[in-house]
C-alpha atoms as a PDB file:
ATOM      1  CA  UNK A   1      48.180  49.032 -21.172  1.00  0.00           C
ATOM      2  CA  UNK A   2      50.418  52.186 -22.009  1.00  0.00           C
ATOM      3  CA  UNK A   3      52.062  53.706 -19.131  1.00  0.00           C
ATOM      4  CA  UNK A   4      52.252  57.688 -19.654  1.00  0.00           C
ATOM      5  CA  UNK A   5      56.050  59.221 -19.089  1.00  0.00           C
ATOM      6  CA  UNK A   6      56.683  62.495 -20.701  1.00  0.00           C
ATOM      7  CA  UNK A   7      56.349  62.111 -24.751  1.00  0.00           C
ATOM      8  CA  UNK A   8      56.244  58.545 -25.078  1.00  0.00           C
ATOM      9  CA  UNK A   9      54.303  55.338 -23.974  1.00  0.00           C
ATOM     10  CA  UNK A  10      56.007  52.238 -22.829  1.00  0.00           C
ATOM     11  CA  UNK A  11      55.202  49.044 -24.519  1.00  0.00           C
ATOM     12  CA  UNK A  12      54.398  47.041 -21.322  1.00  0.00           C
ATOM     13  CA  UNK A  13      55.046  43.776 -21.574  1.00  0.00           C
ATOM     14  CA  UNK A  14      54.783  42.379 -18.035  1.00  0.00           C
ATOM     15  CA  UNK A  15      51.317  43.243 -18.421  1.00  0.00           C
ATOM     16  CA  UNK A  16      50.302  42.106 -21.518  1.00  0.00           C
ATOM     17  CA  UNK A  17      51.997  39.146 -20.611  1.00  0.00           C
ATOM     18  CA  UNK A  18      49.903  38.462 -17.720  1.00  0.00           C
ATOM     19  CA  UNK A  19      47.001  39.246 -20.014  1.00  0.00           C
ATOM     20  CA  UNK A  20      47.897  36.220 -22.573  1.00  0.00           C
ATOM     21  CA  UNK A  21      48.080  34.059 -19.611  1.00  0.00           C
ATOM     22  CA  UNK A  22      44.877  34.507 -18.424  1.00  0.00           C
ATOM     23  CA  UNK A  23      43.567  33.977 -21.574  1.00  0.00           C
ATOM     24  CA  UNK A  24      45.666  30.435 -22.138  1.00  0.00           C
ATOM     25  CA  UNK A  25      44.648  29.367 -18.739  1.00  0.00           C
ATOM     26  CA  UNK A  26      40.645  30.215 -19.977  1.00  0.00           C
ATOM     27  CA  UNK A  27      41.524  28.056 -22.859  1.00  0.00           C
ATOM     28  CA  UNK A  28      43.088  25.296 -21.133  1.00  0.00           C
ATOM     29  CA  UNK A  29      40.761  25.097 -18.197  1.00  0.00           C
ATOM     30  CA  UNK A  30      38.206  24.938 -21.131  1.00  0.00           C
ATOM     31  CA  UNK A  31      40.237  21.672 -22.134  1.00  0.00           C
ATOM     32  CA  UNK A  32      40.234  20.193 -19.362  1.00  0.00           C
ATOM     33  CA  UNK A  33      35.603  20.957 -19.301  1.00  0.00           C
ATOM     34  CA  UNK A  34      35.903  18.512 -22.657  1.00  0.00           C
ATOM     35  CA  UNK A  35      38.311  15.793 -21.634  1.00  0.00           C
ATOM     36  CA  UNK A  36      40.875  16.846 -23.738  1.00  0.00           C
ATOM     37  CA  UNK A  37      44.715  16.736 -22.607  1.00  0.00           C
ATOM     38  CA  UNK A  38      46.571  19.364 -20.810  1.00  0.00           C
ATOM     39  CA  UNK A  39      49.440  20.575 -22.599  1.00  0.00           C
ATOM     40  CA  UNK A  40      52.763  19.271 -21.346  1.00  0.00           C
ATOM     41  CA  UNK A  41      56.247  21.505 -21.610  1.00  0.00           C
ATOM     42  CA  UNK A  42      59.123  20.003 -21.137  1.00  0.00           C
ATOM     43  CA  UNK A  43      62.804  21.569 -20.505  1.00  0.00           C
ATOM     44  CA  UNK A  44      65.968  20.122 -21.243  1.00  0.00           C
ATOM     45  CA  UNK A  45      68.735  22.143 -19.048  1.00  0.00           C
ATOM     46  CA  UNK A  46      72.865  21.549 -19.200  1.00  0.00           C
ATOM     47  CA  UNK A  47      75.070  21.844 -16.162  1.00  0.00           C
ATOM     48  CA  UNK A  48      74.355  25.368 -13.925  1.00  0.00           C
ATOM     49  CA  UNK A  49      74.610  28.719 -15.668  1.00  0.00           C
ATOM     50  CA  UNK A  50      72.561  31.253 -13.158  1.00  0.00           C
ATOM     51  CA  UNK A  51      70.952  33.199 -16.016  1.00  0.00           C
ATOM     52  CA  UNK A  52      69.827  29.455 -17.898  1.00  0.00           C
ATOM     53  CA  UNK A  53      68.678  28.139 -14.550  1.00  0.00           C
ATOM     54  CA  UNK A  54      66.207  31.838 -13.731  1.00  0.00           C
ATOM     55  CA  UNK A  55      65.270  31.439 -17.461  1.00  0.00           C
ATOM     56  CA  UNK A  56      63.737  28.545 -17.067  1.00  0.00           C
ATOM     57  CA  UNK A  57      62.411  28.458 -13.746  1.00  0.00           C
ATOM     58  CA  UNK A  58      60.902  31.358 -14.914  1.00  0.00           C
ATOM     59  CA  UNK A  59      59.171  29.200 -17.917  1.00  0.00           C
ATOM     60  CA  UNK A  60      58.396  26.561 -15.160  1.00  0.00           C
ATOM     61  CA  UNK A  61      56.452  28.871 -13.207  1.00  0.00           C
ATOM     62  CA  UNK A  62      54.280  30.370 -16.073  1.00  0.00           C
ATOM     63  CA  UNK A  63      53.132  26.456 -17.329  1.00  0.00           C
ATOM     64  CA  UNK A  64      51.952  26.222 -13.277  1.00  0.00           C
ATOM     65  CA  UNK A  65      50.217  29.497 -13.679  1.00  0.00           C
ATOM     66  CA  UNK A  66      48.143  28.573 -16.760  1.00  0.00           C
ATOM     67  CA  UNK A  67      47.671  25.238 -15.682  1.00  0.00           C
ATOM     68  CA  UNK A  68      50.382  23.531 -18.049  1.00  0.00           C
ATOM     69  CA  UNK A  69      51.691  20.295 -17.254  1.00  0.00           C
ATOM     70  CA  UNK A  70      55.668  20.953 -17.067  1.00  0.00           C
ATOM     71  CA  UNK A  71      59.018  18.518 -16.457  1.00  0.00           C
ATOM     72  CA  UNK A  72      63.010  19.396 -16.165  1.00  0.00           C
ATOM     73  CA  UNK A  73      65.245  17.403 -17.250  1.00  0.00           C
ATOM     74  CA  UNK A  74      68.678  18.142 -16.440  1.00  0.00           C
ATOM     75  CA  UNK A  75      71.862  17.256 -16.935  1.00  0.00           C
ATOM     76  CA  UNK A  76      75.957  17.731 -15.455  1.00  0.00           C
ATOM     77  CA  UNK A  77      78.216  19.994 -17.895  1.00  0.00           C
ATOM     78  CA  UNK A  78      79.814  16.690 -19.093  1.00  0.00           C
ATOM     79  CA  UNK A  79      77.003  15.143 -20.704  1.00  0.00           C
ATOM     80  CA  UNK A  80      77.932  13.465 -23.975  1.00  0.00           C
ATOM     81  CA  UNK A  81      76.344  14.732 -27.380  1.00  0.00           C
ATOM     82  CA  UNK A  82      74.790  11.280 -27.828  1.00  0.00           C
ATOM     83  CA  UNK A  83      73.287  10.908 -24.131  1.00  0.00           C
ATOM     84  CA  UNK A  84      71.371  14.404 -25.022  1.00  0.00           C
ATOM     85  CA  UNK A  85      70.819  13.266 -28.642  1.00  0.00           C
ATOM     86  CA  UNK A  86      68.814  10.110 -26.650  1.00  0.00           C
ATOM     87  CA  UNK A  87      66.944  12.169 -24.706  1.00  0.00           C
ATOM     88  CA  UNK A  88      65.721  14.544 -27.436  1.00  0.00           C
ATOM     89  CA  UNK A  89      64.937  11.077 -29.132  1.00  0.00           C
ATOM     90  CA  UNK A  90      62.720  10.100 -26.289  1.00  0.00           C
ATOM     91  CA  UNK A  91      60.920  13.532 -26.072  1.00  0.00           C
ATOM     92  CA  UNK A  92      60.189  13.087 -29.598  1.00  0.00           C
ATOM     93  CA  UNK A  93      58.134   9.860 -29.595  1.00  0.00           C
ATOM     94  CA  UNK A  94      56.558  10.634 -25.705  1.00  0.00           C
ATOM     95  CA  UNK A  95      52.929  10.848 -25.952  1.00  0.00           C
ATOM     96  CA  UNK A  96      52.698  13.147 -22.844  1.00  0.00           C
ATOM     97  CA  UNK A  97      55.034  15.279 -23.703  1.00  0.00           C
ATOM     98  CA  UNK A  98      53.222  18.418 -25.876  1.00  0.00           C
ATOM     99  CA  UNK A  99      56.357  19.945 -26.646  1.00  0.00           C
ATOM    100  CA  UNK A 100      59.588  20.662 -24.965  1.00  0.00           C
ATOM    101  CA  UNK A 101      62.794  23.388 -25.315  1.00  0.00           C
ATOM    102  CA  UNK A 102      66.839  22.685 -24.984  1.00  0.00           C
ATOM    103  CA  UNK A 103      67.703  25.580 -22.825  1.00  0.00           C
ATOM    104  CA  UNK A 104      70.457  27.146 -24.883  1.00  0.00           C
ATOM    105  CA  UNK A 105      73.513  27.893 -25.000  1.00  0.00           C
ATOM    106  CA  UNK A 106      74.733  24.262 -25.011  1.00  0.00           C
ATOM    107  CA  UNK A 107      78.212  23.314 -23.463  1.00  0.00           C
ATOM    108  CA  UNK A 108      80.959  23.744 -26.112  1.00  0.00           C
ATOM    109  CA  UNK A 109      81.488  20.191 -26.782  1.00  0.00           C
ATOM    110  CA  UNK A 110      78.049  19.882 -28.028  1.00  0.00           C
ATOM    111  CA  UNK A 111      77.054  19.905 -31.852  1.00  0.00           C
ATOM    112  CA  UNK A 112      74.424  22.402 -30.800  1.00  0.00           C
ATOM    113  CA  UNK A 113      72.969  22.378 -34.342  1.00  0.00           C
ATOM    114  CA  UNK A 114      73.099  18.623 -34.681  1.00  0.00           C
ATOM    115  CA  UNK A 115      70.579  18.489 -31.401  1.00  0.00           C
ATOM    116  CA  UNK A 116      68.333  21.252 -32.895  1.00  0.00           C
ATOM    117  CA  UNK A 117      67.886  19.712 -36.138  1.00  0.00           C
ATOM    118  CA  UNK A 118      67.076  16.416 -33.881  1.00  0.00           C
ATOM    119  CA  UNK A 119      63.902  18.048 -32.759  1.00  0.00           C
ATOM    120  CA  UNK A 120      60.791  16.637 -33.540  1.00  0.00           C
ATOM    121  CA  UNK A 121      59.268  20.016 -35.389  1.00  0.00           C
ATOM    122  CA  UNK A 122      55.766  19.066 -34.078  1.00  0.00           C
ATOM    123  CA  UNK A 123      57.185  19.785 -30.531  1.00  0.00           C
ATOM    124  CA  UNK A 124      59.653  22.445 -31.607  1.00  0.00           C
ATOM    125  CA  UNK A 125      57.512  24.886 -29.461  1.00  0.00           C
ATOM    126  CA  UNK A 126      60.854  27.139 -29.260  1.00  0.00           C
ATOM    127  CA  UNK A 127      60.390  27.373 -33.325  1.00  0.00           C
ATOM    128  CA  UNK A 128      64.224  26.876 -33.564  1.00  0.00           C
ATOM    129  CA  UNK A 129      64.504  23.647 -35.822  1.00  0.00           C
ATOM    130  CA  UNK A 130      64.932  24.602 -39.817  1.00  0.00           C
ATOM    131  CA  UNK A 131      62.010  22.944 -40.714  1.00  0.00           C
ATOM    132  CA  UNK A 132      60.018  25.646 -38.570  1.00  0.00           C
ATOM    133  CA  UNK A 133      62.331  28.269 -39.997  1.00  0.00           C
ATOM    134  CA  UNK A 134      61.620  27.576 -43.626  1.00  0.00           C
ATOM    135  CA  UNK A 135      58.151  27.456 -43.194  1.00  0.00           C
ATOM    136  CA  UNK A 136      58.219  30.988 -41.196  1.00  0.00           C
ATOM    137  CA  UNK A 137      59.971  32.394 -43.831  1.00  0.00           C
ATOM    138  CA  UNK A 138      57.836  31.674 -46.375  1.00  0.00           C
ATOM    139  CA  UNK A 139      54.153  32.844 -44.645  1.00  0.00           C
ATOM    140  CA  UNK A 140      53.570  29.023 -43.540  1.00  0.00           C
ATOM    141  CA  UNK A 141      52.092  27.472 -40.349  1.00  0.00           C
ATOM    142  CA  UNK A 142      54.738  26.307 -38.049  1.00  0.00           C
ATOM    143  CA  UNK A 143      55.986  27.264 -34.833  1.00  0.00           C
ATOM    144  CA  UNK A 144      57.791  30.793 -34.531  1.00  0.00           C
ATOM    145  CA  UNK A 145      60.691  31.706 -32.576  1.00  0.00           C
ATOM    146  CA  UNK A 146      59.433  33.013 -29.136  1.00  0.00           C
ATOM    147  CA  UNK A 147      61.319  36.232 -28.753  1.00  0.00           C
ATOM    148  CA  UNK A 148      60.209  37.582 -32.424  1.00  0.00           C
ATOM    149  CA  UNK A 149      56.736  36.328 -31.985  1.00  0.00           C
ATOM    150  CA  UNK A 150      57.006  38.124 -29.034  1.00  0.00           C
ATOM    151  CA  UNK A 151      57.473  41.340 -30.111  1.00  0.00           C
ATOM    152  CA  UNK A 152      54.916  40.504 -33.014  1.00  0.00           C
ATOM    153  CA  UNK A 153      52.670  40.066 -30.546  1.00  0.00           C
ATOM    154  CA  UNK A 154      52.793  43.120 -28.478  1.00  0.00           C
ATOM    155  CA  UNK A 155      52.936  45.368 -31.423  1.00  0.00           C
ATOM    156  CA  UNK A 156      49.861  43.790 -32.946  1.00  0.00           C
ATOM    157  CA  UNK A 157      48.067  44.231 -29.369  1.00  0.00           C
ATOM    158  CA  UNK A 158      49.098  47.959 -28.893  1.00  0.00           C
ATOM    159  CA  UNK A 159      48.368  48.521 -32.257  1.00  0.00           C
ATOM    160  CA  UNK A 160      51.417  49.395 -33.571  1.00  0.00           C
ATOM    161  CA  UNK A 161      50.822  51.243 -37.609  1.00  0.00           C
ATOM    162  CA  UNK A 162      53.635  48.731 -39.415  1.00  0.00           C
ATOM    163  CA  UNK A 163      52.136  49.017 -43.479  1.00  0.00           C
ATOM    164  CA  UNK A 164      54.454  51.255 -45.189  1.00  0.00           C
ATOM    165  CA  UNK A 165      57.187  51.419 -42.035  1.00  0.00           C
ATOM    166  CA  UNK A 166      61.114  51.440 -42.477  1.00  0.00           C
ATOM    167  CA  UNK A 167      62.002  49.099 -39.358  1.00  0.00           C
ATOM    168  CA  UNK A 168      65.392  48.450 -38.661  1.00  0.00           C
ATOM    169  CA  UNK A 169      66.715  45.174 -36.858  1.00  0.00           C
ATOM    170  CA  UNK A 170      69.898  45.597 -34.928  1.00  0.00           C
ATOM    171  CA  UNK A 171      71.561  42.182 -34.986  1.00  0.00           C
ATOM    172  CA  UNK A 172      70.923  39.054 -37.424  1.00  0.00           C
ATOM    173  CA  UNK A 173      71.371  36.014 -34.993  1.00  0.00           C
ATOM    174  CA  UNK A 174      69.017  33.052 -35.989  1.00  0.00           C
ATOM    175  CA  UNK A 175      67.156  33.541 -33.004  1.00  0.00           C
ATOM    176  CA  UNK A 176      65.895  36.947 -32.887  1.00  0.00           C
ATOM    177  CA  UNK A 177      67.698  39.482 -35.424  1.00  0.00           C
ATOM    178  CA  UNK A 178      66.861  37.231 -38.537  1.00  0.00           C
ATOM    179  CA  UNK A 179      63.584  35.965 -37.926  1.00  0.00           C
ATOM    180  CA  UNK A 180      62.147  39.231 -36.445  1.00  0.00           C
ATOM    181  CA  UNK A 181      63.240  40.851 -40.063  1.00  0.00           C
ATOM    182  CA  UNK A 182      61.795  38.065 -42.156  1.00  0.00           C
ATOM    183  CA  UNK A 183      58.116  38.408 -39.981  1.00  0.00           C
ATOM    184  CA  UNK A 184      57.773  42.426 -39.725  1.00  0.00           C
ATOM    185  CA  UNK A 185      58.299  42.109 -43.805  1.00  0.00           C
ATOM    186  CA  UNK A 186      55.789  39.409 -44.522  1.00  0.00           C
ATOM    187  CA  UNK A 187      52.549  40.655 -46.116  1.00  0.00           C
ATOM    188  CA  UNK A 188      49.991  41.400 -42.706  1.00  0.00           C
ATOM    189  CA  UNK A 189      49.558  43.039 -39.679  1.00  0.00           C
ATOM    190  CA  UNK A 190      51.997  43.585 -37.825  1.00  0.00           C
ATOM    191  CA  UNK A 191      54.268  43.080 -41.197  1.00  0.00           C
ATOM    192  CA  UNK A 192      54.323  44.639 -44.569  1.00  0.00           C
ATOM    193  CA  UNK A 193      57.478  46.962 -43.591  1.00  0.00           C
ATOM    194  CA  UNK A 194      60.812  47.958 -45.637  1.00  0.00           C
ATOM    195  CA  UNK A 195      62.951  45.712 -43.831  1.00  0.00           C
ATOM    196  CA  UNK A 196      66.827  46.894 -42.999  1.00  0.00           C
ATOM    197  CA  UNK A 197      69.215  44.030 -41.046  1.00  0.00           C
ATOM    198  CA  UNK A 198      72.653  45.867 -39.686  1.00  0.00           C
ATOM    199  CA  UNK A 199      75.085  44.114 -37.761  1.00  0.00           C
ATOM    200  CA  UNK A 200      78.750  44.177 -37.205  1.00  0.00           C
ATOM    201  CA  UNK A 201      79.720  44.983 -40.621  1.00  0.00           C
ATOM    202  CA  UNK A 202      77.514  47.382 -41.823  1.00  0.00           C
ATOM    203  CA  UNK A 203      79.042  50.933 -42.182  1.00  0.00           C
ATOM    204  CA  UNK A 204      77.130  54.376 -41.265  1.00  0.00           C
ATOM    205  CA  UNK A 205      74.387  51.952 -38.622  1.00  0.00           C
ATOM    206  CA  UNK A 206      73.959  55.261 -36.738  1.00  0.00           C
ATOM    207  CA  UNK A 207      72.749  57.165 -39.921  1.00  0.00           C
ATOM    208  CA  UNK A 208      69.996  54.052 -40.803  1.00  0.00           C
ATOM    209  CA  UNK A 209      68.943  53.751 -37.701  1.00  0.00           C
ATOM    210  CA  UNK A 210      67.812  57.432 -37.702  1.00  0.00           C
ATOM    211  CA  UNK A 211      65.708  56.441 -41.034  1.00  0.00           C
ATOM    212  CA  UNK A 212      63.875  53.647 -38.956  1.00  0.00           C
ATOM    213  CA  UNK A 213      60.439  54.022 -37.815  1.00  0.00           C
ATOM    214  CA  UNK A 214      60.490  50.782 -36.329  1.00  0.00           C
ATOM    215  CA  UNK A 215      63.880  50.057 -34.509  1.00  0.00           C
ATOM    216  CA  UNK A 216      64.554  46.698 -33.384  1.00  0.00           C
ATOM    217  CA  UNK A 217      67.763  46.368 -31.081  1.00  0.00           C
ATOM    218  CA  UNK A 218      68.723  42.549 -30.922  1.00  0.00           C
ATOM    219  CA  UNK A 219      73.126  43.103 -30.747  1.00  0.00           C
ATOM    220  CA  UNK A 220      74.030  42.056 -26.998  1.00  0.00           C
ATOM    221  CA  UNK A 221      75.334  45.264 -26.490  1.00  0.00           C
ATOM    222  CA  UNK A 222      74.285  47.346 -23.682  1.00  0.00           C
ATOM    223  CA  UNK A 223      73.669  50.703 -24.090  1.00  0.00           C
ATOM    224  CA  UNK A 224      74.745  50.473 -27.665  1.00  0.00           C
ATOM    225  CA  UNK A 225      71.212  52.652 -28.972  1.00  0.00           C
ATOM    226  CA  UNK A 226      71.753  56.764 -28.244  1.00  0.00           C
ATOM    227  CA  UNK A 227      69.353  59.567 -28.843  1.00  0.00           C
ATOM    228  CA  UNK A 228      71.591  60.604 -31.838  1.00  0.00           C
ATOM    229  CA  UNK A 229      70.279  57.143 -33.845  1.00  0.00           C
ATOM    230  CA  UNK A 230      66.701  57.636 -32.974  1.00  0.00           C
ATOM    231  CA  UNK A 231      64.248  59.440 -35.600  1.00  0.00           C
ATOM    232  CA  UNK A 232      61.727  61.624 -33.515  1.00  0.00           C
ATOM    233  CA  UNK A 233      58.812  59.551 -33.081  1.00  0.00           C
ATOM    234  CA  UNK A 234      59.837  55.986 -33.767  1.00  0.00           C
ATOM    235  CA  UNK A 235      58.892  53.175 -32.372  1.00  0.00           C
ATOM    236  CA  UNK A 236      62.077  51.395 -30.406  1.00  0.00           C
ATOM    237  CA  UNK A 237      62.221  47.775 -29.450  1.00  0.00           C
ATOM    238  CA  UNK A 238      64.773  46.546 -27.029  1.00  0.00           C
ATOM    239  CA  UNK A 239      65.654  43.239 -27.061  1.00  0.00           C
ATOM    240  CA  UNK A 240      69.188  43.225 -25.070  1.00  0.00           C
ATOM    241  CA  UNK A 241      69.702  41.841 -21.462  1.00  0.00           C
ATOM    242  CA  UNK A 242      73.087  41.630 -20.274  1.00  0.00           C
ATOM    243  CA  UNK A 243      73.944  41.652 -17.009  1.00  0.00           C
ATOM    244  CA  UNK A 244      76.205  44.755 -15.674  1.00  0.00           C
ATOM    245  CA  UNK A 245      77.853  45.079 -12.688  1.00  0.00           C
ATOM    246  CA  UNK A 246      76.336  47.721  -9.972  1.00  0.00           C
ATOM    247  CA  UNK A 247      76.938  48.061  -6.708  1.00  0.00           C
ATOM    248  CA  UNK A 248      74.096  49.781  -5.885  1.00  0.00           C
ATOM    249  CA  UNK A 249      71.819  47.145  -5.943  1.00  0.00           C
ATOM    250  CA  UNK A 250      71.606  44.102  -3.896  1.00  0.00           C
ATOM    251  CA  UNK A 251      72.155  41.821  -6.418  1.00  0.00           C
ATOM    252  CA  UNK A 252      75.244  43.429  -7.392  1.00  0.00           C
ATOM    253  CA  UNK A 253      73.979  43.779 -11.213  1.00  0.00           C
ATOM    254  CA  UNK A 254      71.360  45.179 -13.009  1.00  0.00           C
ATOM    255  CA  UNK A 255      69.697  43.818 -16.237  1.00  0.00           C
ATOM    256  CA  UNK A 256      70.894  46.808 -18.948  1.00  0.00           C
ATOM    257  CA  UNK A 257      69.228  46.506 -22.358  1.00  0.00           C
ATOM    258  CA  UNK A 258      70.802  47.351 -25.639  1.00  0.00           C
ATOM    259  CA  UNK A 259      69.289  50.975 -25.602  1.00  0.00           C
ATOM    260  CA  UNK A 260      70.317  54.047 -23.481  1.00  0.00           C
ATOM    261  CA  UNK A 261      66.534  53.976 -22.129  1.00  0.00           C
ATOM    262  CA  UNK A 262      67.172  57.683 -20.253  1.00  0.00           C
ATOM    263  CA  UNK A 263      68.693  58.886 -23.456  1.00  0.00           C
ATOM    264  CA  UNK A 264      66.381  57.614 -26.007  1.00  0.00           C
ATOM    265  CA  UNK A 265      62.674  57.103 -24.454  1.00  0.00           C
ATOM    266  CA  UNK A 266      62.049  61.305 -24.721  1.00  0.00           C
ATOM    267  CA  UNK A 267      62.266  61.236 -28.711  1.00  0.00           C
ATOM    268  CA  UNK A 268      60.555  57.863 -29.203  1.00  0.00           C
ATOM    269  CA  UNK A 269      56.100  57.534 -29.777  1.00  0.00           C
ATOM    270  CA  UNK A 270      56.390  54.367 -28.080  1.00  0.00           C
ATOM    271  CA  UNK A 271      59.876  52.320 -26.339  1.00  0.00           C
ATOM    272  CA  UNK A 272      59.967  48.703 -24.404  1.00  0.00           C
ATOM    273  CA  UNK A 273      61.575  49.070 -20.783  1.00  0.00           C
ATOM    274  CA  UNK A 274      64.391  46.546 -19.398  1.00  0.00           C
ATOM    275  CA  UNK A 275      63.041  44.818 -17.973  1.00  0.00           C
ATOM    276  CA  UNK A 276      59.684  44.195 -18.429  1.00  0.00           C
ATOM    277  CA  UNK A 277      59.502  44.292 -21.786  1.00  0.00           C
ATOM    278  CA  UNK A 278      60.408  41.600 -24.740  1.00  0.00           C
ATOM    279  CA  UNK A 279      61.393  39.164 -21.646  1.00  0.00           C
ATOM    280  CA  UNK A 280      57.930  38.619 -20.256  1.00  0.00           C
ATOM    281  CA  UNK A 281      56.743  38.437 -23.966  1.00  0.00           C
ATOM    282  CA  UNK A 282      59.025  36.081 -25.047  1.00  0.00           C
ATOM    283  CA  UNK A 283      57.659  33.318 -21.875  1.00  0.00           C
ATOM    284  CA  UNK A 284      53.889  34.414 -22.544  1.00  0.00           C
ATOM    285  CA  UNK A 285      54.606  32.911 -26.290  1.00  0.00           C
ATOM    286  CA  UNK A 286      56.647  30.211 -25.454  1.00  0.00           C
ATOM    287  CA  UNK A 287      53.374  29.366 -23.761  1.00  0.00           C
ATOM    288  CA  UNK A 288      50.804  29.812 -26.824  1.00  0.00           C
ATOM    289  CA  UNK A 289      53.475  27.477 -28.954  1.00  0.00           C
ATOM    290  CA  UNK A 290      52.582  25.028 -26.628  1.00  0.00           C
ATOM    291  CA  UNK A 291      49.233  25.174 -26.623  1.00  0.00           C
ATOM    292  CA  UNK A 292      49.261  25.554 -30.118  1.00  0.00           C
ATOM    293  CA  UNK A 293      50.981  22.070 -30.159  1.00  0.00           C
ATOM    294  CA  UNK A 294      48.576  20.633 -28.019  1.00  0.00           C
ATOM    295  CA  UNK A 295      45.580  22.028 -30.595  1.00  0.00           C
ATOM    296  CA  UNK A 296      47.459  20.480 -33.594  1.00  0.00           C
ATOM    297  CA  UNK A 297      47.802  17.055 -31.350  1.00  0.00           C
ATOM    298  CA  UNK A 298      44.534  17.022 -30.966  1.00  0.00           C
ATOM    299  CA  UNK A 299      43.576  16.901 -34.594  1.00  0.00           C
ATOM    300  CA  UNK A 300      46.588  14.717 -35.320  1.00  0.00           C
END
């Protein structure tokens, strides 16, 4: 699974994501041998943001490829806070629906938080509703955010040392920078780290991040991680994908992660590429909260 450049290995995660969904679509073909139901993802999608509309295709395409049941359900720009709110109330009681995600962000005129909290946490499969928060927090069952879990879960597959580790989490957003420090310091494997959170306010980040053995860049900020805040050897997780303009490719952009990759790969023992890295990850565990969901359902 490591791919051999110079000093370091690259975490692959386009290919251990195509590994975990082999081994869902083993499981759910299984499920389908003993006449049990096929898991059922649904996405909720406002108005027509290009990156929200690849994101979830994307998602789309991986329920088809493990054999997934899957539904969109979108909606214009304009939709009112209480025509989503309905819909989210419908999802919640729907038999045949496993579990389901609100592509976010949410226009501005939406209580974003208000719709989360509305989300049935049995079918929270994007592990963003505070009930599935608290209980991740404190080392209990529930359904984990998909980008942390994620990176969990390629660490724990590459076999990643974490006991005794300084990591370092660049960023504290609810969705990734906050839960990925609360789950690489919880007592396990990967876990049991030193945990450090920077963000915007914290003074001398270039001097801790050269203290981390695990760093975890989660800002938003392209190129923001330079070989002069690495420690030789660490372990470097980027989580950033912003678009930047470049002429030179078709496309006329090119994904750019939080970390100068060129700059920092030489000094790391192992780095994640963008892309191809936490992205794929994050999908391949969207998918194993849903059938997760479906294994819960089944005992329900």
């Amino acid at each position: 699974m490591c791919t051999n450049q110079s000093k370091y290995l690259v975490l692959d995660g386009k290919t251990m994501s195509k590994t975990i969904r082999e081994e869902l679509k083993t499981k759910v073909e299984a499920r389908k041998a003993a006449g049990k139901k096929i898991p059922h993802l649904s996405a909720i999608l406002v108005g027509h943001d290009g990156g929200s509309e690849a994101y979830v295709a994307s998602k789309m395409k991986a329920c088809e490829e493990i054999g997934f049941k899957s539904s969109l359900i979108r909606f214009d720009e304009d939709v009112t806070e209480e025509q989503l709110m309905a819909c989210v109330q419908k999802l919640n009681i729907d038999p045949e629906i496993t579990g389901y995600i609100i592509q976010l962000p949410l226009p501005k005129h939406i209580n974003e938080q208000r719709i989360i909290e509305s989300v049935n946490p049995e079918k929270d499969v994007d592990g963003f509703n505070p009930i599935n928060v608290g209980r991740m927090s404190i080392g209990l069952p529930g359904f984990v955010s998909a980008t942390p879990q994620g990176i969990i879960e390629l660490l724990r597959r590459y076999n990643i040392e974490t006991k005794g580790k300084h990591a370092v989490v660049l960023g504290r957003s609810n969705i990734v920078g906050k839960p990925m420090a609360q789950l690489l310091l919880q007592k396990g494997t990967p876990g049991d780290c030193t945990v450090t959170v920077c963000h915007s306010r914290t003074p001398n980040i270039k001097e801790i991040c050269r203290k981390a053995d695990i760093l975890v860049a989660a800002l938003g900020q392209p190129l923001f991680v330079k070989a002069d805040m690495i420690k030789p050897g660490a372990v470097v997780i980027d989580v950033g994908t912003t678009r930047v303009k470049n002429d030179s490719v078709p496309s006329g952009f090119k994904l750019t992660g939080d970390v100068d990759f060129a700059e920092v790969a030489p000094l790391c023992s192992y780095i994640t590429p963008v892309p191809g890295g936490v992205g794929p990850m994050t999908i391949a565990s969207l998918m194993m909260n849903t059938l997760i969901a479906a294994e819960r359902a089944d005992k329900a």
